[in-house]
Protein backbone atom coordinates (compact mmCIF):
# COMPACT_ATOMS: atom_id res chain seq x y z
CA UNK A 1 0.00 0.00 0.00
CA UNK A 2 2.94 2.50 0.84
CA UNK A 3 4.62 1.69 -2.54
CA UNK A 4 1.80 2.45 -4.34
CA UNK A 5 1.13 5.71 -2.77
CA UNK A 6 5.13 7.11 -2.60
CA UNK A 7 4.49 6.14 -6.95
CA UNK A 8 1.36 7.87 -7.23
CA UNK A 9 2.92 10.73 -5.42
CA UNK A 10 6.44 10.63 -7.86
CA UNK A 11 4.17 10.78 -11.08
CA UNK A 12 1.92 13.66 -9.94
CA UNK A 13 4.00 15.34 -7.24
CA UNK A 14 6.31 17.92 -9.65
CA UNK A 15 3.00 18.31 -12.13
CA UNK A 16 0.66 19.78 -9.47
CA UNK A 17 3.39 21.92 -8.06
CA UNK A 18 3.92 23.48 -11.73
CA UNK A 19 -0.04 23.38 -11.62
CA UNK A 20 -0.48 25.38 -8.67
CA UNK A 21 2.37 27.62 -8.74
CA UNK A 22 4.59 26.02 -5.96
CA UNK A 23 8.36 26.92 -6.08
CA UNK A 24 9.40 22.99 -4.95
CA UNK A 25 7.91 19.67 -4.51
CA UNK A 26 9.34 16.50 -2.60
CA UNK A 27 7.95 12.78 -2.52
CA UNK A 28 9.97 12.33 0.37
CA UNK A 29 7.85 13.12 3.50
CA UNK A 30 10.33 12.48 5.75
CA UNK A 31 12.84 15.18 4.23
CA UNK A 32 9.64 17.41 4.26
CA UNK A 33 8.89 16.95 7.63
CA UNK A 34 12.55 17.50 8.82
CA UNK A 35 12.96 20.65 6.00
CA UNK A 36 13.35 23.85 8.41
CA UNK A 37 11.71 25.84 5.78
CA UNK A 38 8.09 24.31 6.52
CA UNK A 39 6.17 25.41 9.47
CA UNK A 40 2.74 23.12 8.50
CA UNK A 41 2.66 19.78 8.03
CA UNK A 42 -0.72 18.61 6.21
CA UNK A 43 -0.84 14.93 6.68
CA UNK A 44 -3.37 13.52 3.88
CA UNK A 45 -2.15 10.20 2.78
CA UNK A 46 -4.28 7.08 3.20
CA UNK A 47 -5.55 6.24 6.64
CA UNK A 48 -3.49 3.61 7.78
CA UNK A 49 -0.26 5.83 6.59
CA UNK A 50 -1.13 8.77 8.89
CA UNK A 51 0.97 7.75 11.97
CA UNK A 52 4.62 7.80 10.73
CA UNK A 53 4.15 10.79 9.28
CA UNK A 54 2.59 12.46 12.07
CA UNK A 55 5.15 10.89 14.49
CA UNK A 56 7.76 12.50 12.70
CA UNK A 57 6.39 15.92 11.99
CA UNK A 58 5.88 16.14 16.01
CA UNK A 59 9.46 14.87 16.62
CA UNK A 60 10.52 17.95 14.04
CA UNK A 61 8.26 20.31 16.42
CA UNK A 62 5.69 20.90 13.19
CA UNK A 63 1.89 22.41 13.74
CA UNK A 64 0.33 18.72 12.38
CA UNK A 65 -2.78 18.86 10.42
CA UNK A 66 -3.98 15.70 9.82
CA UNK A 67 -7.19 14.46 7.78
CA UNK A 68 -9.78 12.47 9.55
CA UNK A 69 -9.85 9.75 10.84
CA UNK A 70 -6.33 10.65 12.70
CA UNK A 71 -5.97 6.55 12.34
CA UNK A 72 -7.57 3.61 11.51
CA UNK A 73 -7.24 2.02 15.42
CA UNK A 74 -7.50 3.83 18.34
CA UNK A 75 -3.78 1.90 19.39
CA UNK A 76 -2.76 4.23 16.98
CA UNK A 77 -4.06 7.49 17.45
CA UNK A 78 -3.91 6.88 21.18
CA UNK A 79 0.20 6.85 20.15
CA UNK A 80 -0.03 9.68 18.33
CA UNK A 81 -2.11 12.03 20.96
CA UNK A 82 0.25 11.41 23.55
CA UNK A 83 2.98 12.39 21.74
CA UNK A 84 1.60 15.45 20.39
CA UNK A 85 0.01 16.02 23.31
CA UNK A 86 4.16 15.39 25.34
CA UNK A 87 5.39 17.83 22.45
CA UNK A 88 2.95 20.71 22.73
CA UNK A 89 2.32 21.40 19.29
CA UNK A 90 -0.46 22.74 17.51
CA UNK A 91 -2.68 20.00 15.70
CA UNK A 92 -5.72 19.76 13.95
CA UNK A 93 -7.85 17.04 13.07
CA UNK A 94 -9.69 17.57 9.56
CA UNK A 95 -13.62 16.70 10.77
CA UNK A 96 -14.27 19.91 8.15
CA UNK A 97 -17.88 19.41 8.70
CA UNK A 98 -17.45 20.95 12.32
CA UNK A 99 -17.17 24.35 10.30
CA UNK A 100 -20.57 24.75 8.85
CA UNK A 101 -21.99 27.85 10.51
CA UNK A 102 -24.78 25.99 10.65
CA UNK A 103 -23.30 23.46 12.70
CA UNK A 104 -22.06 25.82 15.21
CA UNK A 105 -25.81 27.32 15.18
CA UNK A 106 -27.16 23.88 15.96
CA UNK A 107 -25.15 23.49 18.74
CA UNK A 108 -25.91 26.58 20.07
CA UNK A 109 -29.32 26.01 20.11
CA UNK A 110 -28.93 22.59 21.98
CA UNK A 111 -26.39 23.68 24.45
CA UNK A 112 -29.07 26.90 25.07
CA UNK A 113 -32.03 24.67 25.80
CA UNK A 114 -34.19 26.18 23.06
CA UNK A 115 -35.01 22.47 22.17
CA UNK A 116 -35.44 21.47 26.08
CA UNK A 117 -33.95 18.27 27.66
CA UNK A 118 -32.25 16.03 24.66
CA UNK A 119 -33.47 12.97 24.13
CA UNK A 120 -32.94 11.41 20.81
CA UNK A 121 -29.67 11.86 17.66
CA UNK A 122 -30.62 10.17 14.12
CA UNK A 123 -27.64 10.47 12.14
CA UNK A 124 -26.17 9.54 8.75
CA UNK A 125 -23.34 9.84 6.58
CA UNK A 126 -24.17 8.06 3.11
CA UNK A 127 -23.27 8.46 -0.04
CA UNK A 128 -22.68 6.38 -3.03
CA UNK A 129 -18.83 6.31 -4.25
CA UNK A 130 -18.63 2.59 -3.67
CA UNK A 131 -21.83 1.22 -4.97
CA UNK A 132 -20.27 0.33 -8.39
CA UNK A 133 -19.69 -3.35 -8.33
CA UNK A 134 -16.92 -3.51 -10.48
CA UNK A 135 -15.00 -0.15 -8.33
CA UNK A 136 -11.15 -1.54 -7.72
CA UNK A 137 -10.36 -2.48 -4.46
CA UNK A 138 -8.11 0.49 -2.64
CA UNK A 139 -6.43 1.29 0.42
CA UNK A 140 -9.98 2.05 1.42
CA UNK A 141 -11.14 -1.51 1.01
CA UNK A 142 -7.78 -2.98 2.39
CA UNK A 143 -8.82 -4.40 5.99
CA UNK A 144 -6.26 -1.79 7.35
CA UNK A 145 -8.10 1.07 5.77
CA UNK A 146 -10.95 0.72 8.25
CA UNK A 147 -14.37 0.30 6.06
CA UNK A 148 -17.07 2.73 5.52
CA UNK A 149 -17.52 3.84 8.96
CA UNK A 150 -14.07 4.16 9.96
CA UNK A 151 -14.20 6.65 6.44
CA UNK A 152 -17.39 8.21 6.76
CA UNK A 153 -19.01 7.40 9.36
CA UNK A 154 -16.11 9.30 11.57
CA UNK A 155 -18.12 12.02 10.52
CA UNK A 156 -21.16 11.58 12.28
CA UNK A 157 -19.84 10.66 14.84
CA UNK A 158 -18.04 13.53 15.57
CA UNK A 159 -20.88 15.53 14.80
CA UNK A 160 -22.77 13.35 17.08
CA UNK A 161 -20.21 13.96 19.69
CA UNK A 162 -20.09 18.15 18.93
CA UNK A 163 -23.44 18.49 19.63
CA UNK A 164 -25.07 15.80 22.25
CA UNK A 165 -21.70 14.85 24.25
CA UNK A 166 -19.78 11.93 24.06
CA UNK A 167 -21.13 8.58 23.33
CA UNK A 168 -20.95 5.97 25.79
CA UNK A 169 -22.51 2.91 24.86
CA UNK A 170 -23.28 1.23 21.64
CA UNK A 171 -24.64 -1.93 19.79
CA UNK A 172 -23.92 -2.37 15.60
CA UNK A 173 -24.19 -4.27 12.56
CA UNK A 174 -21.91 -4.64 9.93
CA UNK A 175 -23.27 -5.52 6.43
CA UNK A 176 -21.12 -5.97 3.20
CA UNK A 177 -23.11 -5.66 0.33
CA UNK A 178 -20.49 -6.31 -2.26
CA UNK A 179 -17.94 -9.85 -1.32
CA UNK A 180 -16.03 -9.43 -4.21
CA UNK A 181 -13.95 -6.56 -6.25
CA UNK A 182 -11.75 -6.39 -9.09
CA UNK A 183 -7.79 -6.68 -7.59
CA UNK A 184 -6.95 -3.40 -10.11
CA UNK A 185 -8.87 -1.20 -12.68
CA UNK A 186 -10.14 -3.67 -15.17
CA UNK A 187 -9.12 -7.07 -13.82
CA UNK A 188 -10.74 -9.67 -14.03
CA UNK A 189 -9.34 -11.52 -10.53
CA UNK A 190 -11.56 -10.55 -7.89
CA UNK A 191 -10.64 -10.61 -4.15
CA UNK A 192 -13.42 -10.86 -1.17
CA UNK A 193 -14.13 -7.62 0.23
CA UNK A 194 -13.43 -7.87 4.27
CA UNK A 195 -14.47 -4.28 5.08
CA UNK A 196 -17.92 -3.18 5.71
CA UNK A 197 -19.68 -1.34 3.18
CA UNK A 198 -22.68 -0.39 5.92
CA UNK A 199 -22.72 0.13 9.43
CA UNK A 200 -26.27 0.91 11.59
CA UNK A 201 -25.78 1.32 15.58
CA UNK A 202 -27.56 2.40 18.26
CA UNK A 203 -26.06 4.62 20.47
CA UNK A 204 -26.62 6.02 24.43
CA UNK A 205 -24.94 9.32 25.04
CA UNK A 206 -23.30 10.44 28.20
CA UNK A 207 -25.64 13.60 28.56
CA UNK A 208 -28.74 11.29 28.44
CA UNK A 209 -30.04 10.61 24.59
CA UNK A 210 -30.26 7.82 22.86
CA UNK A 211 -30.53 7.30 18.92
CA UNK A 212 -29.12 6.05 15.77
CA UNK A 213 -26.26 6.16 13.42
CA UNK A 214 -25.72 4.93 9.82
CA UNK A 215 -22.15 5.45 7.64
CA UNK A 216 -23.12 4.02 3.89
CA UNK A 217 -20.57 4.27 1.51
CA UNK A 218 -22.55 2.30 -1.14
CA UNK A 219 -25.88 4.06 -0.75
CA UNK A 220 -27.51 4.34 -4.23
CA UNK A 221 -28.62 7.68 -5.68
CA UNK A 222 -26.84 9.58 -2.12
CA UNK A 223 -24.07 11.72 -3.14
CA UNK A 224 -23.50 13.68 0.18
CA UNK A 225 -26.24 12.92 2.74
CA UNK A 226 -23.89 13.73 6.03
CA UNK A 227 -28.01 14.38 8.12
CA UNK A 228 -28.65 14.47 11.64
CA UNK A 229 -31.98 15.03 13.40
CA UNK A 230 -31.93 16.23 17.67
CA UNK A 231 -34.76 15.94 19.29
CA UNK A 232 -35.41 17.63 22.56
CA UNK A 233 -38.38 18.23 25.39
CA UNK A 234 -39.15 21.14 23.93
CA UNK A 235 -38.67 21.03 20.41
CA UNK A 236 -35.80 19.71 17.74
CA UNK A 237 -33.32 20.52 15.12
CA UNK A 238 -32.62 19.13 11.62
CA UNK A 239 -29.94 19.13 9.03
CA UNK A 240 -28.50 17.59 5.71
CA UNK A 241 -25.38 18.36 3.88
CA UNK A 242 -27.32 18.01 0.63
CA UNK A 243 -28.75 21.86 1.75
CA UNK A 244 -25.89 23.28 3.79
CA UNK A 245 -26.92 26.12 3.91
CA UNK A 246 -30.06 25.69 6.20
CA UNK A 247 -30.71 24.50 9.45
CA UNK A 248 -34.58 23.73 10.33
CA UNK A 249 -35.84 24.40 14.00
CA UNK A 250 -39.31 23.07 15.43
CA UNK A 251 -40.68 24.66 18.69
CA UNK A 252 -43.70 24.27 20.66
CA UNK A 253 -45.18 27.37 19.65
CA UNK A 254 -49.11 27.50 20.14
CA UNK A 255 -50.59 27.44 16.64
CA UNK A 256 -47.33 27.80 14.84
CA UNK A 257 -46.01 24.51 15.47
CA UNK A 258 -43.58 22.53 12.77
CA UNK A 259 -40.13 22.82 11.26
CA UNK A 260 -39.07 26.72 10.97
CA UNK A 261 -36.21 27.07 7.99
CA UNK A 262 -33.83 29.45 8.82
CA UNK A 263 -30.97 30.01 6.29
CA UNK A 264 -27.21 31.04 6.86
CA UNK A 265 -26.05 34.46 6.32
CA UNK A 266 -23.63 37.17 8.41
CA UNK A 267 -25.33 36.34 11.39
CA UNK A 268 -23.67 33.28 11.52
CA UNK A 269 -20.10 33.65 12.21
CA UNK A 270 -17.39 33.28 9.88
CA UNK A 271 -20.38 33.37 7.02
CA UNK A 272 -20.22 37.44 6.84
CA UNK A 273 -16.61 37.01 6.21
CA UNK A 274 -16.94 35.54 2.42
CA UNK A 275 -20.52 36.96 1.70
CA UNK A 276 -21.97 40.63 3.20
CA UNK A 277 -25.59 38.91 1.75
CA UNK A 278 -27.50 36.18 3.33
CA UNK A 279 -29.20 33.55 1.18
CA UNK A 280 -25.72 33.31 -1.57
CA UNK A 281 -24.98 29.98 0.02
CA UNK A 282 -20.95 28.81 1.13
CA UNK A 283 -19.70 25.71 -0.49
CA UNK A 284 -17.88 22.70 0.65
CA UNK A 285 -14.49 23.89 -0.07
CA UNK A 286 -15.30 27.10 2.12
CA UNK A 287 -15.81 24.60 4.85
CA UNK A 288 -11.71 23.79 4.40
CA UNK A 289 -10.80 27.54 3.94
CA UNK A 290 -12.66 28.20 7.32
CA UNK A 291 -10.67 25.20 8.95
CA UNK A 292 -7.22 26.47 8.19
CA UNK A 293 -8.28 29.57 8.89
CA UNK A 294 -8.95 28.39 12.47
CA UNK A 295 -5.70 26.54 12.59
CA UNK A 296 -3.77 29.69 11.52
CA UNK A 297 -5.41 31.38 14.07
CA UNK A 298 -4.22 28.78 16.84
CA UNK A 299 -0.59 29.28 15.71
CA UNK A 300 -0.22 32.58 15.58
CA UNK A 301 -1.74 32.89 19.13
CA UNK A 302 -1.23 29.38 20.81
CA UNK A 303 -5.18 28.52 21.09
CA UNK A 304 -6.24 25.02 21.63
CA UNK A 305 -7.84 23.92 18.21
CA UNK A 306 -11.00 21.59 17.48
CA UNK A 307 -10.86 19.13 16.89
CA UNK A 308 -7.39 18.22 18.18
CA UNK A 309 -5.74 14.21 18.45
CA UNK A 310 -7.80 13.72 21.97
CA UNK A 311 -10.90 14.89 20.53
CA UNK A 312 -10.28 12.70 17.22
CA UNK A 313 -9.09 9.68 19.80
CA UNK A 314 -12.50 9.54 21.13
CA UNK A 315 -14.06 9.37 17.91
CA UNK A 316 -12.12 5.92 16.91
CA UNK A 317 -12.72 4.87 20.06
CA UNK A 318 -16.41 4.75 19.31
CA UNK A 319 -15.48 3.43 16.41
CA UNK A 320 -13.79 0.56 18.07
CA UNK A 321 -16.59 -0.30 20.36
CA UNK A 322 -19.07 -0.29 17.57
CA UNK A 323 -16.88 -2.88 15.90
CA UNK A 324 -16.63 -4.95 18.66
CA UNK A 325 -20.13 -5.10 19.46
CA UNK A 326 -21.25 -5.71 15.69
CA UNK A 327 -19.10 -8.72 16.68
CA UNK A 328 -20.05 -9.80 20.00
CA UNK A 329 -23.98 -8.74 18.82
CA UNK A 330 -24.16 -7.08 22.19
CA UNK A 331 -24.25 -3.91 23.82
CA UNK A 332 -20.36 -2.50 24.33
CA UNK A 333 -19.14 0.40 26.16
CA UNK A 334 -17.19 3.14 24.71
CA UNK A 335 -13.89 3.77 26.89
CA UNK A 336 -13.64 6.97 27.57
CA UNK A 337 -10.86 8.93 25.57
CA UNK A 338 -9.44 10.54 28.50
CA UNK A 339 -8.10 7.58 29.85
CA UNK A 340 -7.94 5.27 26.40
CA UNK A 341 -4.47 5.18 26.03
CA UNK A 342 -3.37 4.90 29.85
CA UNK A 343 -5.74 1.96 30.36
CA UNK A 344 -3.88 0.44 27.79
CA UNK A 345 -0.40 0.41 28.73
């Protein structure tokens, strides 16, 4: 899996820095992360190749920003937290979804008590860039590279996490839809498939609420439905991905009862900042500009950042407990992040 990448990187590498108007590329990440000249290092290689990269932009005192998940076992990115955590560097986890404004509304509104007591999260992250049955298998269907929910369904759960606390208990099923995929592009050798292409759990939450979760990375006709519904004592919230841009809000309100749309403009923080007008709508890739922006931020003045390794620890650590109890076909408890790794050793 490494080879493959370090080629993939060789033949594009020197092309995309011509492309995009870089004065130097490398396909040697260890020379980058020791290279005196780079402040940054943006760790986006497969999943399972995040840690020795990480390990050694800490070791070279780098700010690490690294994509979700931070690994594919929570051995791993229990490793790397500590270590970060031992060198006091800045680090970011890339959970970009966190930076919808309408997010941060949503949370608001639950952490206010404008919805009353929480009781219930539905949540889903599907969409439908694995349903072809003759895709190649990749270092996403490699047993290392975690499945669909390790992938996507990190996602909602850090989302789920963001907004109704930490999860504390969970039961699963795994389901893959597809046993079989083409070795390479073309091929006609076939391997079995040992990932899951599905996941459905049901999760308890330490503040209280109870619900659902679903990662789908072979859900026909979904291209980006990353949805969550909260429901409360006194009222709920709800909110896809497919309409970013809107967050709907039911109350109790005599006579005016039902879902309330209300759409993202300057009043929701950093939104005035790339439109003065509400209703023009931010994109996906705004989502990453307003992510470095935040990690920018934390360098220049030493500000924790969010999500950081411990945050992104207890999200495969849910992970980890759902796969376990898809296995045992029990209820499992999630251990708590905070004391993951020291449990351990």
């Amino acid at each position: 899996m490494l080879g493959t990448a370090l080629r993939l990187a060789q033949s594009g590498g020197q092309a995309n820095a011509g492309a995009l108007g870089f004065a130097r590329a490398t396909t040697d990440w260890q020379a980058l992360c020791a290279d005196g000249h780079v402040d940054i290092v943006a760790v986006t290689a497969p999943n399972a190749l995040h840690e020795p990269v990480v390990m050694a932009a800490i070791e070279a005192g780098k700010t690490v920003y690294c994509e979700k998940p931070l690994s594919t076992t929570a051995a791993s990115a229990g490793r790397m937290t500590e270590a970060a955590e031992r060198a006091g560097i800045v680090m970011l986890v890339g959970f970009n979804f966190l930076r919808n404004p309408m997010i941060r509304l949503a949370r608001e509104i639950v952490a206010g008590g404008e919805i009353g007591e929480v009781t219930g999260f539905r949540g889903r992250h599907a969409e439908n860039y694995m349903a072809d049955p003759d895709m190649p298998h990749s270092f996403r269907t490699h047993p290392e590279g975690g499945g669909a929910l390790t992938d996507i369904g990190s996602h909602i759960i850090s989302l789920a996490r963001y907004l109704v606390g930490r999860i504390t208990e969970v039961a699963a099923d795994f389901s893959t839809m597809q046993a079989f995929w083409p070795v390479a592009p073309g091929s006609s050798e076939r391997a079995p498939v040992e990932v899951d292409d599905m996941t459905h759990a049901l999760i308890r939450s330490e503040s209280g609420a109870s619900g659902s979760l679903e990662a789908n990375w072979a859900a026909t006709a979904r291209t980006m439905d990353l949805s969550f519904e909260i429901t409360g004592t006194g009222g709920a919230v709800s909110f896809t991905q497919e309409r970013m841009n809107e967050l709907l809000l039911w109350s109790r309100t005599p006579g005016r009862s039902g879902y309330t749309r209300i759409e993202a403009g300057p009043a929701h923080p950093p939104y005035g900042r790339f439109c003065p007008a509400p209703g023009h709508h931010l994109g996906f890739n705004d989502l990453k500009v307003i992510e470095v922006a935040d990690l920018l931020e934390a360098v220049a003045g030493g500000a924790r950042t969010y999500p950081d390794f411990r945050e992104a620890l207890g999200v495969q650590e849910t992970i980890e407990a759902m796969q376990r109890a898809s296995a045992a076909r029990s209820w499992v408890g999630v251990m708590a992040a905070e004391t993951a790794t020291r449990v351990r050793q």
